[in-house]
N, C-alpha and C. Protein backbone atom coordinates (compact mmCIF):
# COMPACT_ATOMS: atom_id res chain seq x y z
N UNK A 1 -14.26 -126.24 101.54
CA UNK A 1 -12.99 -125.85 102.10
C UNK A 1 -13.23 -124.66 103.02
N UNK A 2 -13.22 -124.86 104.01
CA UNK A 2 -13.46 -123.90 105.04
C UNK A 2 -12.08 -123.26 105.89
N UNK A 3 -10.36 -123.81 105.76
CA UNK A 3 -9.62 -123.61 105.95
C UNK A 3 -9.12 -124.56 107.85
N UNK A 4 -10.13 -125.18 107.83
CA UNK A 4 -9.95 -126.30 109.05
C UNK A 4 -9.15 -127.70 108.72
N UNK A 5 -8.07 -128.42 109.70
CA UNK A 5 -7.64 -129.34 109.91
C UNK A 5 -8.96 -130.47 108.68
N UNK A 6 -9.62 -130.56 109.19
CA UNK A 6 -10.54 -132.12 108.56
C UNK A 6 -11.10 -131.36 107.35
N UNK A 7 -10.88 -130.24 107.03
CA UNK A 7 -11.25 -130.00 105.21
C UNK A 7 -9.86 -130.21 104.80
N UNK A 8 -8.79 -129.56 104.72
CA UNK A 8 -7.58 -130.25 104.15
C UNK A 8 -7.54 -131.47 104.10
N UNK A 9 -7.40 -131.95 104.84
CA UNK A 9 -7.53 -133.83 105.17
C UNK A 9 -8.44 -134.43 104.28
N UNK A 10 -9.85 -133.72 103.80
CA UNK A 10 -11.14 -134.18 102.88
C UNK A 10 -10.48 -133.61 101.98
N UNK A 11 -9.83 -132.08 101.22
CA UNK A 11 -9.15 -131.84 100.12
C UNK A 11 -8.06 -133.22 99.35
N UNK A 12 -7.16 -133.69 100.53
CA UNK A 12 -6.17 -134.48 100.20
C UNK A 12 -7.26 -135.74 99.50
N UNK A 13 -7.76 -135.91 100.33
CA UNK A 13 -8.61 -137.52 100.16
C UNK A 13 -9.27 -137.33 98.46
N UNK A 14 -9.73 -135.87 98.36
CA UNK A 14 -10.31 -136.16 97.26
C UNK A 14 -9.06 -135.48 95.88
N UNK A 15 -8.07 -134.97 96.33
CA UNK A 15 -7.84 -135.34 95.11
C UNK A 15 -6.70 -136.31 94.73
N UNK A 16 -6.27 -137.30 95.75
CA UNK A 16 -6.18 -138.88 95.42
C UNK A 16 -7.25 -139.47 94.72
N UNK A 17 -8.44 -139.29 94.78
CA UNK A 17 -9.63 -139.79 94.56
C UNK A 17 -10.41 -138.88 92.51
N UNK A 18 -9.41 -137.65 92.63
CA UNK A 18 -9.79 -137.39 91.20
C UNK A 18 -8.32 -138.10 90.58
N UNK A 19 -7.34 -138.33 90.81
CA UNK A 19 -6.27 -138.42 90.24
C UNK A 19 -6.20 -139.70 89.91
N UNK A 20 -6.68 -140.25 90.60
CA UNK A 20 -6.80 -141.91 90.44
C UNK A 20 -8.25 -142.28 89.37
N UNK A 21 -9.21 -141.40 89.39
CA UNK A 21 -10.23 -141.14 88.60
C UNK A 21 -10.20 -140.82 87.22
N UNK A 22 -9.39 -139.72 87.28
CA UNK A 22 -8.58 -138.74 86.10
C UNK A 22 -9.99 -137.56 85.86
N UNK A 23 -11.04 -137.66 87.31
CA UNK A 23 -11.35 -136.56 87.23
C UNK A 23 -11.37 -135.44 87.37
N UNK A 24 -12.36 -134.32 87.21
CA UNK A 24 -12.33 -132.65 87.82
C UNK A 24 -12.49 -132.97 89.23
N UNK A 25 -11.37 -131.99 89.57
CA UNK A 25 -11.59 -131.61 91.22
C UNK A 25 -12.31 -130.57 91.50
N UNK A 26 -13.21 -130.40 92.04
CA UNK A 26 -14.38 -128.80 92.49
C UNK A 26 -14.14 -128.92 94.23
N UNK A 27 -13.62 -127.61 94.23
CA UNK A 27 -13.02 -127.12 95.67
C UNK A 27 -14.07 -126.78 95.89
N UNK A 28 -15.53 -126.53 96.69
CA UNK A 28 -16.21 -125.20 97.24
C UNK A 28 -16.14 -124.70 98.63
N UNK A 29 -15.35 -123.40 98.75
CA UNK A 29 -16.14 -122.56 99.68
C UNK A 29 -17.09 -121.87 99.79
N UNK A 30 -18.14 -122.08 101.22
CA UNK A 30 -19.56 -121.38 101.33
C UNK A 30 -19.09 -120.57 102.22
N UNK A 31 -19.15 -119.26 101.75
CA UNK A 31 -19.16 -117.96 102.37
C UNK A 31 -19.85 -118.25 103.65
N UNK A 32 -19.81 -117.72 104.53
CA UNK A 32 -20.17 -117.03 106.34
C UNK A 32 -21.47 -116.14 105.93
N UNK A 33 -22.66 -116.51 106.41
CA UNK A 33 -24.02 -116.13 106.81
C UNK A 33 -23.78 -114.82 107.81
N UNK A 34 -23.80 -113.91 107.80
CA UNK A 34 -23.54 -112.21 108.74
C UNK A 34 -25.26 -111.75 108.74
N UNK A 35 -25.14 -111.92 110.23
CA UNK A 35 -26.70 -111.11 110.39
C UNK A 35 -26.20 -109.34 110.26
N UNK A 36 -26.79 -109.57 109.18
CA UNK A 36 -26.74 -107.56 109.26
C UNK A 36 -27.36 -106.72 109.89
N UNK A 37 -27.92 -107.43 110.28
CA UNK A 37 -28.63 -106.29 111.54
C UNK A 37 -28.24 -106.03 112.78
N UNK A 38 -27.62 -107.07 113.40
CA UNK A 38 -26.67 -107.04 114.48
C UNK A 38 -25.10 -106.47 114.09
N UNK A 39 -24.99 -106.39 112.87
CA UNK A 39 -23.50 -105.69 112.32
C UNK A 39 -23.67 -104.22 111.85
N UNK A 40 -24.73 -103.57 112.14
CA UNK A 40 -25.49 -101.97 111.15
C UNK A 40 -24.51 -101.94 110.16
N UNK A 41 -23.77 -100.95 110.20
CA UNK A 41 -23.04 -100.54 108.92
C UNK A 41 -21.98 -101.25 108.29
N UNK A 42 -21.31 -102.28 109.42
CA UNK A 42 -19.63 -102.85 109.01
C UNK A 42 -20.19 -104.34 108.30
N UNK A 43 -21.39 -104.68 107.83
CA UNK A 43 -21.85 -105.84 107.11
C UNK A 43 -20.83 -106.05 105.80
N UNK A 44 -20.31 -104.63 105.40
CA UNK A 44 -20.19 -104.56 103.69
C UNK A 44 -18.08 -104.84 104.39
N UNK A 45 -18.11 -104.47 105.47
CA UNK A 45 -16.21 -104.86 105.70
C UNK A 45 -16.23 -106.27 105.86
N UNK A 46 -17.16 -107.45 106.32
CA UNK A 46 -16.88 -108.33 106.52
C UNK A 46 -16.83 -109.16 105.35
N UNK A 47 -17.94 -108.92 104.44
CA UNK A 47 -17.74 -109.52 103.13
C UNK A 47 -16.58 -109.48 101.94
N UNK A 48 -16.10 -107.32 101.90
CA UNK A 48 -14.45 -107.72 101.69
C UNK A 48 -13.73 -108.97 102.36
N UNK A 49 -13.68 -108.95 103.40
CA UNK A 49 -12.69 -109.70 104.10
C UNK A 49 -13.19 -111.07 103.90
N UNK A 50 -14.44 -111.59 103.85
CA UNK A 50 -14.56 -113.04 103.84
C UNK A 50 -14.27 -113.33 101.81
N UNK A 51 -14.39 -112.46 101.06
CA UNK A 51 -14.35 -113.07 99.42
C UNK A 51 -12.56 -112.32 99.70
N UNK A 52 -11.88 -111.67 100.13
CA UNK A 52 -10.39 -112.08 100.58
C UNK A 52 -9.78 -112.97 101.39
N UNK A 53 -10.92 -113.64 102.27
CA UNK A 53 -10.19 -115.18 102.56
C UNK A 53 -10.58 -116.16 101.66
N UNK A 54 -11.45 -115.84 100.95
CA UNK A 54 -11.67 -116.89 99.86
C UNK A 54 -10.48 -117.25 98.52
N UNK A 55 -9.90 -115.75 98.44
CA UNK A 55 -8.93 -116.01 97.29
C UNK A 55 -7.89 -116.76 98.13
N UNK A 56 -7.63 -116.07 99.33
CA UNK A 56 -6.54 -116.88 100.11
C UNK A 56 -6.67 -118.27 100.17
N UNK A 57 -7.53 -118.72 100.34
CA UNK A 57 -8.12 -120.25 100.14
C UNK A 57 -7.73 -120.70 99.10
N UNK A 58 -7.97 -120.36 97.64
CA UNK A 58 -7.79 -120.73 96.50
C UNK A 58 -6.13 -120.54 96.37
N UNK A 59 -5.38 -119.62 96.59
CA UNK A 59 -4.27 -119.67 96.85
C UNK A 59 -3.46 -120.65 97.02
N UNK A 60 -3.80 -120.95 98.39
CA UNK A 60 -3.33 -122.19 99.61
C UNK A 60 -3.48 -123.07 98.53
N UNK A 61 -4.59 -123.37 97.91
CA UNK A 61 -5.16 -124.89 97.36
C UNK A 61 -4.22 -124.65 96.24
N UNK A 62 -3.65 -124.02 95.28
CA UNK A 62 -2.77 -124.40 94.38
C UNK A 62 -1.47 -124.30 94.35
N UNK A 63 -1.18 -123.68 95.72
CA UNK A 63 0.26 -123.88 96.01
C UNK A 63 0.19 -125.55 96.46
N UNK A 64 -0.59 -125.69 97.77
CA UNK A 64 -0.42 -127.61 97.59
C UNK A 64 -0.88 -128.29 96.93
N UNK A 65 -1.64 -127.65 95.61
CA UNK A 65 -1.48 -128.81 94.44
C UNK A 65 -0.28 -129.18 94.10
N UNK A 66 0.29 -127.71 93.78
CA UNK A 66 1.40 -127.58 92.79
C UNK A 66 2.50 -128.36 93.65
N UNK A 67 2.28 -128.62 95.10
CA UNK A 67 3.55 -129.14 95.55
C UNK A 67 3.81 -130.84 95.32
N UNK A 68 2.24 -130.99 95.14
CA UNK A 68 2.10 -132.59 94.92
C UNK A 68 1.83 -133.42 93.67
N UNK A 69 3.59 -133.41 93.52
CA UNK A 69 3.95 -134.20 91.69
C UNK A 69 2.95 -134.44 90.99
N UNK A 70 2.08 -135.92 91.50
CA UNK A 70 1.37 -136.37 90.87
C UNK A 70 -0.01 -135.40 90.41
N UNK A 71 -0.27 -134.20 91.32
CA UNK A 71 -1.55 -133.64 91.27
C UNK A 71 -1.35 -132.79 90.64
N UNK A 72 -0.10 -132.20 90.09
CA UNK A 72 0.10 -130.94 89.10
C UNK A 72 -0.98 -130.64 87.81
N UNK A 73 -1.26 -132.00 87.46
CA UNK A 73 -1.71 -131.97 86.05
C UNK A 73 -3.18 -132.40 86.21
N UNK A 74 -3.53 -132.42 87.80
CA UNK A 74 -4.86 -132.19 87.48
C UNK A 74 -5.69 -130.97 87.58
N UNK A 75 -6.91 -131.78 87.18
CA UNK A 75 -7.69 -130.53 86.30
C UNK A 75 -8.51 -130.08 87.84
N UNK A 76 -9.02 -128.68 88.12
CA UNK A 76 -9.57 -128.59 89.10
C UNK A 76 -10.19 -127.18 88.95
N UNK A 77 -10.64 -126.66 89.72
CA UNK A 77 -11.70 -125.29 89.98
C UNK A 77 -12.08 -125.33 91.33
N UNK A 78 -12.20 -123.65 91.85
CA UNK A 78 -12.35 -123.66 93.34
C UNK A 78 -13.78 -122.42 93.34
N UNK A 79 -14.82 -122.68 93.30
CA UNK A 79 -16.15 -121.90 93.28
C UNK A 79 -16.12 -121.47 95.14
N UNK A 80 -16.69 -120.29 95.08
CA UNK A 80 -17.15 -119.74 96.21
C UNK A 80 -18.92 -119.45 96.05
N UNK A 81 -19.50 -120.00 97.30
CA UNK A 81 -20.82 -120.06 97.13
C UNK A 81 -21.80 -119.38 98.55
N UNK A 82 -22.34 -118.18 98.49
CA UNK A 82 -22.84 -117.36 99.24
C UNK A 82 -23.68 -118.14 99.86
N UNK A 83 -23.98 -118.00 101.07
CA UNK A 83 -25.24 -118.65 101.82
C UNK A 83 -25.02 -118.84 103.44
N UNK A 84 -24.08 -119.28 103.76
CA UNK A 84 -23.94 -120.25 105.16
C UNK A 84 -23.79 -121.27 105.50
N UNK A 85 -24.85 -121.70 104.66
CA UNK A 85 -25.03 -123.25 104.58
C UNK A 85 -24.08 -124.29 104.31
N UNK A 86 -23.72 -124.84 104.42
CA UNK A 86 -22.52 -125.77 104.15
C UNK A 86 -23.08 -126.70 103.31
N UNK A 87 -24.01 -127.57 103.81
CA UNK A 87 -24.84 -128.35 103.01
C UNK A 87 -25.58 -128.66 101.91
N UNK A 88 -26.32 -126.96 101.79
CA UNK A 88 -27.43 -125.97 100.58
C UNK A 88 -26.14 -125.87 99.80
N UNK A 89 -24.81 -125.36 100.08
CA UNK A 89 -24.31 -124.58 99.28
C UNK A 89 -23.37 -125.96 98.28
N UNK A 90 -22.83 -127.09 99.50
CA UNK A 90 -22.19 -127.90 98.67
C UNK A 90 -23.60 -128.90 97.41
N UNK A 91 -24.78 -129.01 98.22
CA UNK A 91 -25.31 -129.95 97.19
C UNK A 91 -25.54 -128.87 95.98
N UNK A 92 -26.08 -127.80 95.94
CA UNK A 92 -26.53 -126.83 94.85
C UNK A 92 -24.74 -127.31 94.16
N UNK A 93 -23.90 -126.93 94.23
CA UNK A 93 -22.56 -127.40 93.26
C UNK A 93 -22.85 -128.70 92.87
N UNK A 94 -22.73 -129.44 93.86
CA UNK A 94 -23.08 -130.98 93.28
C UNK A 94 -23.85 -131.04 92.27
N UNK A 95 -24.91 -130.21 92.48
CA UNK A 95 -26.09 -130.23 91.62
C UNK A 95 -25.37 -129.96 90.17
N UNK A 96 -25.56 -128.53 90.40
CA UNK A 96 -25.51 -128.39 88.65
C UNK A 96 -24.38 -128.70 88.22
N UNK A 97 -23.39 -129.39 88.70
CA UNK A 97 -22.14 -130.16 88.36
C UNK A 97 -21.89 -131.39 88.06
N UNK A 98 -22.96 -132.15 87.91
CA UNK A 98 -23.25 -133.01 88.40
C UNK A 98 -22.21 -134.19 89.04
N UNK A 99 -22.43 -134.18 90.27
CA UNK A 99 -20.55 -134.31 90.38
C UNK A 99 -20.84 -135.86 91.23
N UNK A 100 -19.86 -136.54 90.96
CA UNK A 100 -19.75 -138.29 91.18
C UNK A 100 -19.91 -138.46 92.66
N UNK A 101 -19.00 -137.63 93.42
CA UNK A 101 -18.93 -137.72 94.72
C UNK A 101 -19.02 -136.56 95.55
N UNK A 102 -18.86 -136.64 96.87
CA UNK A 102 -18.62 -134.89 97.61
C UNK A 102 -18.18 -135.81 98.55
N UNK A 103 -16.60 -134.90 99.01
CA UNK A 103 -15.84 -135.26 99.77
C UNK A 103 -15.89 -133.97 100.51
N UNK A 104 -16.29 -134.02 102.23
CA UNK A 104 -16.27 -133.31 103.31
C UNK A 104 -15.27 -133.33 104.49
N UNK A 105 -15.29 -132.28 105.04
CA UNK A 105 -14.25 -132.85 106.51
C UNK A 105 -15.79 -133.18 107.43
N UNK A 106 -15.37 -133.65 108.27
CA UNK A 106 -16.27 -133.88 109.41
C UNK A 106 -16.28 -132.56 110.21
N UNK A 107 -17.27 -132.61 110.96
CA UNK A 107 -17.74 -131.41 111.77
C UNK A 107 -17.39 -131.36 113.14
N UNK A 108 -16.35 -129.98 113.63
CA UNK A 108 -16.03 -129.94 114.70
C UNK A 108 -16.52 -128.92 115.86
N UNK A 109 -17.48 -128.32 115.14
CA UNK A 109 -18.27 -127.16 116.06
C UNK A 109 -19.48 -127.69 116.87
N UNK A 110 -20.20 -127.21 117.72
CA UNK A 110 -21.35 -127.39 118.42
C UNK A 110 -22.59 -126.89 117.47
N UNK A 111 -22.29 -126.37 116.31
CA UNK A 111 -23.61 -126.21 115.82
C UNK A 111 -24.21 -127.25 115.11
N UNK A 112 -23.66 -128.45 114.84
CA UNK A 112 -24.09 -129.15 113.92
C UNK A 112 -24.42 -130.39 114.93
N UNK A 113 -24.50 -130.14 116.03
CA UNK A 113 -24.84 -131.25 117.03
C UNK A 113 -26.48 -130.69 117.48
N UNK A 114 -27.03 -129.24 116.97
CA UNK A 114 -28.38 -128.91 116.87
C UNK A 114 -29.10 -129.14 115.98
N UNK A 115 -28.08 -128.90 114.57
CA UNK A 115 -28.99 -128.65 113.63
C UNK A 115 -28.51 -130.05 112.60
N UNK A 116 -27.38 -130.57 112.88
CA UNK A 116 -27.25 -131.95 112.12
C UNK A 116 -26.04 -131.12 111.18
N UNK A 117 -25.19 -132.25 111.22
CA UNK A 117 -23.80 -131.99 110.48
C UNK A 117 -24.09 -132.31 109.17
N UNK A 118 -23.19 -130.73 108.31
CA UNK A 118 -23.41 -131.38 107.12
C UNK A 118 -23.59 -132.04 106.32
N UNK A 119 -22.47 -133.01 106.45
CA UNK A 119 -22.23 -134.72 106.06
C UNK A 119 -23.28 -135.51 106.22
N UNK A 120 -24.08 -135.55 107.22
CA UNK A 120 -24.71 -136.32 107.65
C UNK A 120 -26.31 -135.74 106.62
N UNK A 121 -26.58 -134.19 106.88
CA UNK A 121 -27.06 -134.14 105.66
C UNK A 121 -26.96 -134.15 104.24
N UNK A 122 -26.28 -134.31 103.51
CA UNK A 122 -25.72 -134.57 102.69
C UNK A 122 -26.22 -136.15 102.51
N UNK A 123 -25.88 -137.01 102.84
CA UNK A 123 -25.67 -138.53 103.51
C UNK A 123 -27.54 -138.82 103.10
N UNK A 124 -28.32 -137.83 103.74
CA UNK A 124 -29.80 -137.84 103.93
C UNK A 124 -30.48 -137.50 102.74
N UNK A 125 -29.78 -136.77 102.06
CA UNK A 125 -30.30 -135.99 100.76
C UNK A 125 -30.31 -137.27 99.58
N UNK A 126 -29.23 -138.05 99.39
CA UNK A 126 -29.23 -139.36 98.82
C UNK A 126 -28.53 -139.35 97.22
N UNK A 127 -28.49 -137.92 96.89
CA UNK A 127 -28.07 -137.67 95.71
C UNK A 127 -26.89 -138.57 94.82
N UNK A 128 -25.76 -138.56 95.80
CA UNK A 128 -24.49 -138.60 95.23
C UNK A 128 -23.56 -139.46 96.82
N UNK A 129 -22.99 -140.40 96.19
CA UNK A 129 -22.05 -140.84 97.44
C UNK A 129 -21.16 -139.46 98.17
N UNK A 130 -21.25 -139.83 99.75
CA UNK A 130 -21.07 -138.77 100.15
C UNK A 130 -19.76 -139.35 101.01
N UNK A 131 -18.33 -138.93 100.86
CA UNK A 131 -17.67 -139.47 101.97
C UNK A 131 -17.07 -138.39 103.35
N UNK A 132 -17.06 -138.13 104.04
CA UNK A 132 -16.45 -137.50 105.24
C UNK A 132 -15.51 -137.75 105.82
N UNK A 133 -14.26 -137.04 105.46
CA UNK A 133 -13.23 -137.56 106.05
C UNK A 133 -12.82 -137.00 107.75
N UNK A 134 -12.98 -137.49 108.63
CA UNK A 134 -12.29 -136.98 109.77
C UNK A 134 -11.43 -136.02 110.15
């Protein structure tokens, strides 16, 4: 959950997809990678501010649980996971979670057209069905 159009859209998808399951939903946000060396001293303000958009995140996510009847009563958890990585950070959850599926938004930035979109790694790794929602 990164707070973009196609992660909501992958939030919704998957928890139709635990509810219809009657499984755990696992939200993860991966914290923002900050070169600290190009930031000298204000490294330690950005991390307040990024684990305070994280609660805001978790927020958001149970106010529109709570708005959607059927999803009230499911079971869920929203982990925040340091790194950058989108990919490192969602399979390591997958991992020790061992979790059925991982539902993604698709990728709308230019970085993942260098280095390969999450999903797609994910997809490569082979672990766990991987779906990407648009």
């Amino acid at each position: 959950m990164d707070d973009s159009d196609s992660s909501w859209r992958a939030a919704a998808y998957a928890v139709g997809l635990a509810r219809r399951q009657d499984a755990r939903l696992v939200v993860v946000h991966v914290l923002p990678r900050h070169i600290t060396a190009a930031l000298g001293g204000v490294a330690w303000l950005l991390k307040d501010a990024d684990a305070e958009r994280a609660r805001q995140l978790r927020r958001r996510m149970a106010v529109a649980l709570g708005c959607m009847g059927e999803a009230r009563a499911l079971r869920w958890e929203f982990h925040v996971v340091p790194g950058g990585d989108t990919a490192l950070g969602l399979s390591r959850v997958a991992d020790d979670l061992r979790a059925d599926t991982v539902v993604l938004g698709a990728a709308r930035g230019r970085v993942h057209r260098m280095f390969g979109s999450a999903g797609a790694r994910l997809v490569r790794a082979g672990r766990w069905p991987v779906v990407v929602v648009p």
